[in-house]
Protein backbone atom coordinates (compact mmCIF):
# COMPACT_ATOMS: atom_id res chain seq x y z
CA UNK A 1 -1.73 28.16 33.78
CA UNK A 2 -3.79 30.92 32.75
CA UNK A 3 -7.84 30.10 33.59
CA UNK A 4 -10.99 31.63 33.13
CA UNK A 5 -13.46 32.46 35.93
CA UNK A 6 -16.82 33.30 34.81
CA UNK A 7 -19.17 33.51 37.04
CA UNK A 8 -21.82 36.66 37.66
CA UNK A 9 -21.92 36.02 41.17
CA UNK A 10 -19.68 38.56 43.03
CA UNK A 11 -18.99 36.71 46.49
CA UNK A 12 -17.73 33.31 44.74
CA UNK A 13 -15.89 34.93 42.01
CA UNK A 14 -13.52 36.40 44.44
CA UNK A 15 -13.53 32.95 46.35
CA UNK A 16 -12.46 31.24 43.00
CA UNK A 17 -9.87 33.94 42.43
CA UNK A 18 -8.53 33.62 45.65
CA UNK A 19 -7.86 29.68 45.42
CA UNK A 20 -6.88 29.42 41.76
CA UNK A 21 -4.41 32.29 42.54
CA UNK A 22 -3.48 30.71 45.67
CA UNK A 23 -2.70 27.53 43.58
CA UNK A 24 -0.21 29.50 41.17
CA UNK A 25 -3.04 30.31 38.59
CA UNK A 26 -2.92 33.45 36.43
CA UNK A 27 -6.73 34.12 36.60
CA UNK A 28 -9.12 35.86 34.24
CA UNK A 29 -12.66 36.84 35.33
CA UNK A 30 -15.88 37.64 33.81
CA UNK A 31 -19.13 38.31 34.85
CA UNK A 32 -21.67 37.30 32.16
CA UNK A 33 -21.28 34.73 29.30
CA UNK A 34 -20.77 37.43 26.73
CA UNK A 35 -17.56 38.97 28.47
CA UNK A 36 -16.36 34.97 28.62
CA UNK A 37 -17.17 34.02 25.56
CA UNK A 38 -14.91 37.45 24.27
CA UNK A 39 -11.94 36.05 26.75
CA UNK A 40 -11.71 33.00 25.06
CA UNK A 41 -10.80 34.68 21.77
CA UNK A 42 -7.40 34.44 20.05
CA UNK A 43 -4.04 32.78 20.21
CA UNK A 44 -3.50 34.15 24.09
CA UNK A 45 -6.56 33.40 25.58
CA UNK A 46 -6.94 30.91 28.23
CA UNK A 47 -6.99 27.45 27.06
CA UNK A 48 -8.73 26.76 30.58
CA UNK A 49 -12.35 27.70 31.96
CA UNK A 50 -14.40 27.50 34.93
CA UNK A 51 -17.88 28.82 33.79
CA UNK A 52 -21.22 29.23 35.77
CA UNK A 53 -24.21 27.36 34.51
CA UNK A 54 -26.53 29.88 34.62
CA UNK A 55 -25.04 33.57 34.01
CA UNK A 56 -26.28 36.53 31.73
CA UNK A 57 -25.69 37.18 28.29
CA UNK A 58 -25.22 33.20 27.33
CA UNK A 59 -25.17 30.42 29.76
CA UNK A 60 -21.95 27.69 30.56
CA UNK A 61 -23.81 25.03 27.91
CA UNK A 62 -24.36 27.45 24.82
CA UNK A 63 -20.86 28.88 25.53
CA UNK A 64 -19.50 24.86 25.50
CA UNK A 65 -21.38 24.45 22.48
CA UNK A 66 -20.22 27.82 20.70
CA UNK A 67 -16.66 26.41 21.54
CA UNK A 68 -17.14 23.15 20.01
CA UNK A 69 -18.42 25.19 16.76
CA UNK A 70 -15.50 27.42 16.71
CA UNK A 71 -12.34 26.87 14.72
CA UNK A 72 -9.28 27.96 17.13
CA UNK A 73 -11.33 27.51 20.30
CA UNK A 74 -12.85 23.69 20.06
CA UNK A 75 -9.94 22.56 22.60
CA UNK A 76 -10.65 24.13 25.25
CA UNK A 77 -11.22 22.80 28.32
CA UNK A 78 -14.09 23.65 30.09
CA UNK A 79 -15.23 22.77 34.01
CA UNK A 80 -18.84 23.85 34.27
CA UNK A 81 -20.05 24.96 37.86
CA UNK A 82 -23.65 24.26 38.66
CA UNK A 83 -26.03 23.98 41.52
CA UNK A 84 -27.81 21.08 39.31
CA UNK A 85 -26.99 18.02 40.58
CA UNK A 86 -29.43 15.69 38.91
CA UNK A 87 -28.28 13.23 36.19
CA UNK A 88 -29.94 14.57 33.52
CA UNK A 89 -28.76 18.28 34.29
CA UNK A 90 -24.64 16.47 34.57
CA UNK A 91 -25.54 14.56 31.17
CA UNK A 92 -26.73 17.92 29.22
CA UNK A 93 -24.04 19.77 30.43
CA UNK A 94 -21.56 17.16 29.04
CA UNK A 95 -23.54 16.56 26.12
CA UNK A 96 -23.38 20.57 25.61
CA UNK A 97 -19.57 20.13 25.23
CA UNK A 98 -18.27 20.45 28.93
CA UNK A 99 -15.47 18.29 29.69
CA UNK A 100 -15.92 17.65 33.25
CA UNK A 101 -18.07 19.31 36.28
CA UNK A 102 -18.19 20.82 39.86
CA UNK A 103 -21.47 21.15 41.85
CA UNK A 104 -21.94 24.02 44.05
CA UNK A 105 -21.49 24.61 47.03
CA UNK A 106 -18.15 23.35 45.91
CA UNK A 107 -15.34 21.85 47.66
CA UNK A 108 -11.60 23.38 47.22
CA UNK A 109 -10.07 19.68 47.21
CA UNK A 110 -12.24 18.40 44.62
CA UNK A 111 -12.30 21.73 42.40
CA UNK A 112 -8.10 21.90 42.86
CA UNK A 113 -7.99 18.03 41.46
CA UNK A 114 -10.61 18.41 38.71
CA UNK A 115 -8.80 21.81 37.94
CA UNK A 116 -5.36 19.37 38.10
CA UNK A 117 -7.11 16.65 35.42
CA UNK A 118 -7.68 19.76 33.22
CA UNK A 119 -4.45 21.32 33.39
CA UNK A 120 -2.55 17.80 32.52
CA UNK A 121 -5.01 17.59 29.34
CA UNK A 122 -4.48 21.21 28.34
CA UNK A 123 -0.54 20.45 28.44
CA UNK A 124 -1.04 17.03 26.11
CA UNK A 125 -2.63 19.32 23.88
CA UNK A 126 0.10 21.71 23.34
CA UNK A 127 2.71 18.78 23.62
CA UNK A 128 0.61 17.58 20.70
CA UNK A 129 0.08 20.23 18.82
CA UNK A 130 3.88 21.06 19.08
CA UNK A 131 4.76 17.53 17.45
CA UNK A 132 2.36 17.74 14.91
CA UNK A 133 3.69 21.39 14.07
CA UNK A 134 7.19 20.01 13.78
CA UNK A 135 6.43 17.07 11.64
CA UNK A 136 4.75 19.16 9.40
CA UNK A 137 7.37 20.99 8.89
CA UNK A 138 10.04 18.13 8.60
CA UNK A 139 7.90 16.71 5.88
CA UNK A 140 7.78 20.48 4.13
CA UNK A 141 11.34 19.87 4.07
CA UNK A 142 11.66 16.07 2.57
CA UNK A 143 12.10 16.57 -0.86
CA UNK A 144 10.36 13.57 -2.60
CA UNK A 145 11.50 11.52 -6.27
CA UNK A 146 7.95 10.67 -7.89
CA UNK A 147 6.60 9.84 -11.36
CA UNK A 148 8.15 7.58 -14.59
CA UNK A 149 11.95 8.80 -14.72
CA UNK A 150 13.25 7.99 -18.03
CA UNK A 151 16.97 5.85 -17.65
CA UNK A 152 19.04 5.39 -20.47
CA UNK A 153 19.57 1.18 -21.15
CA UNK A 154 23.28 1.52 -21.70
CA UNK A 155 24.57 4.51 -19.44
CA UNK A 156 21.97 4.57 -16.71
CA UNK A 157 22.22 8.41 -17.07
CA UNK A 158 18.23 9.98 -15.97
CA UNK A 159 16.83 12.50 -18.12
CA UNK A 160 15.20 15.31 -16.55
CA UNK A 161 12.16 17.78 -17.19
CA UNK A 162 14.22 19.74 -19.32
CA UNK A 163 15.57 16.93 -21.39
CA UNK A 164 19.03 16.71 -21.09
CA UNK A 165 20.52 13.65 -19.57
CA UNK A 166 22.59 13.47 -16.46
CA UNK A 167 24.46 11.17 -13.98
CA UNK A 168 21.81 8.85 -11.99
CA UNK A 169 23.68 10.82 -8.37
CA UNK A 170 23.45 13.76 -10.02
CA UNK A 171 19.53 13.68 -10.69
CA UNK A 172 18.92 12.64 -7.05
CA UNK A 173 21.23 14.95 -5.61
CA UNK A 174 18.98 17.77 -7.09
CA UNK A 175 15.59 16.22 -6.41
CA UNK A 176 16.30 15.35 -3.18
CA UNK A 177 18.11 15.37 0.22
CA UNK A 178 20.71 12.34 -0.14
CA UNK A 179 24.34 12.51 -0.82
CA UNK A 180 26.03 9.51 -2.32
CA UNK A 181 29.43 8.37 -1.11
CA UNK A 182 30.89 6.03 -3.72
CA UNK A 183 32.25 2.24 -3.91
CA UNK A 184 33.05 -0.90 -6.00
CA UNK A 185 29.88 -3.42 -5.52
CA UNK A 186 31.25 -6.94 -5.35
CA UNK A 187 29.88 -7.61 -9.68
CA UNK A 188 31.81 -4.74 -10.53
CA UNK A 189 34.81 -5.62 -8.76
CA UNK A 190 34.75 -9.30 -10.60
CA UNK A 191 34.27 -7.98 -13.60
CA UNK A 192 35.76 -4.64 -14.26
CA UNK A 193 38.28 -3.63 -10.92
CA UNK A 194 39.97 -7.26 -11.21
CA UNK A 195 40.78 -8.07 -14.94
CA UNK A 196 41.93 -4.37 -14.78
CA UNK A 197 44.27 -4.93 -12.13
CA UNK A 198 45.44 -8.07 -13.62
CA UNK A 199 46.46 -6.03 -16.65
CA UNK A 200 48.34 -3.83 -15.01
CA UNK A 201 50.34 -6.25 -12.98
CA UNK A 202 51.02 -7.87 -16.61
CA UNK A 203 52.58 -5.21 -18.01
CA UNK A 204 56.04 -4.89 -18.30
CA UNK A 205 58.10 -3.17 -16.28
């Protein structure tokens, strides 16, 4: 997955690199909030980030919150890194719009399987945004029978917008996706199909 490093320290920039790269990660790195919050621009950008607390430019929370804001970028998910370890730092940085958290000095098991949470959630996402996408555009393609639709009492034939009347299959064939395959229904059969055949077998031959 592609993820986003920022972090203005040099030293554990490269560290992260190293691992998430290590780990089969296509990495992107910034320095400063400003450069990060550019990255996460547009349909290719990274969908995952790993951003420093404290950086220049704008900080991990007011990028989280920026995100949340944002049409296009409110999904992402975002692992801030912080030396704060208190419980009211963790709850503001949640509260800012981070989805989970690593304290610093940081170990590479428990970044790899908070990375691994946020790499399963970034996949739902797109699974869910994929079926949404497709429904959307099954239902563009349902063609839909609404309103009063005037029926003739005798006939049964519908007339449509442009009044002239028409066959009942005929109307719904046009208005929507069906086809009709036809039959006898068993009142029909009783009263029309049978005296008809009895006729015929009356005749004369």
């Amino acid at each position: 997955m592609r993820i986003l490093i920022a972090e203005d320290d040099a030293v554990i920039r490269a560290i992260l690199e190293a691992g998430l790269a290590s780990w089969g990660h296509e990495v992107v790195t910034c320095a400063d909030g400003t450069q990060a919050w550019e990255a996460l621009q547009g349909e290719e950008a990274p969908r995952l980030a790993l951003l420093d607390w404290m950086m220049p430019g704008m900080d991990g929370p007011q990028i989280c919150r920026k995100l949340r804001q944002t049409p296009g970028t409110e999904a992402v998910y975002v692992i801030l890194l912080t030396g704060r370890d208190r419980r009211e730092d963790i709850v503001a940085g949640l509260e800012a719009g981070a989805n989970d958290y690593v304290t610093k000095p940081f170990d590479h098991d428990e970044l790899r399987a908070r990375l691994r949470v946020g790499v399963r959630m970034v996949e739902l996402q797109k699974l869910l945004a994929d079926r949404v996408r497709d429904l959307e555009v099954a239902m563009a393609n349902v063609k839909q029978l609404r309103g009063l639709l005037p029926i003739c009492s005798y006939c049964k034939k519908v007339r449509d917008d442009n009044n002239y009347w028409q066959q009942v299959e005929a109307y719904v064939g046009q208005h929507s996706e069906a086809e009709f395959s036809h039959s006898i229904c068993p009142d029909c059969y009783e009263t029309i199909v049978k005296p008809e055949l009895r006729r015929h077998q009356s005749k004369p031959r």
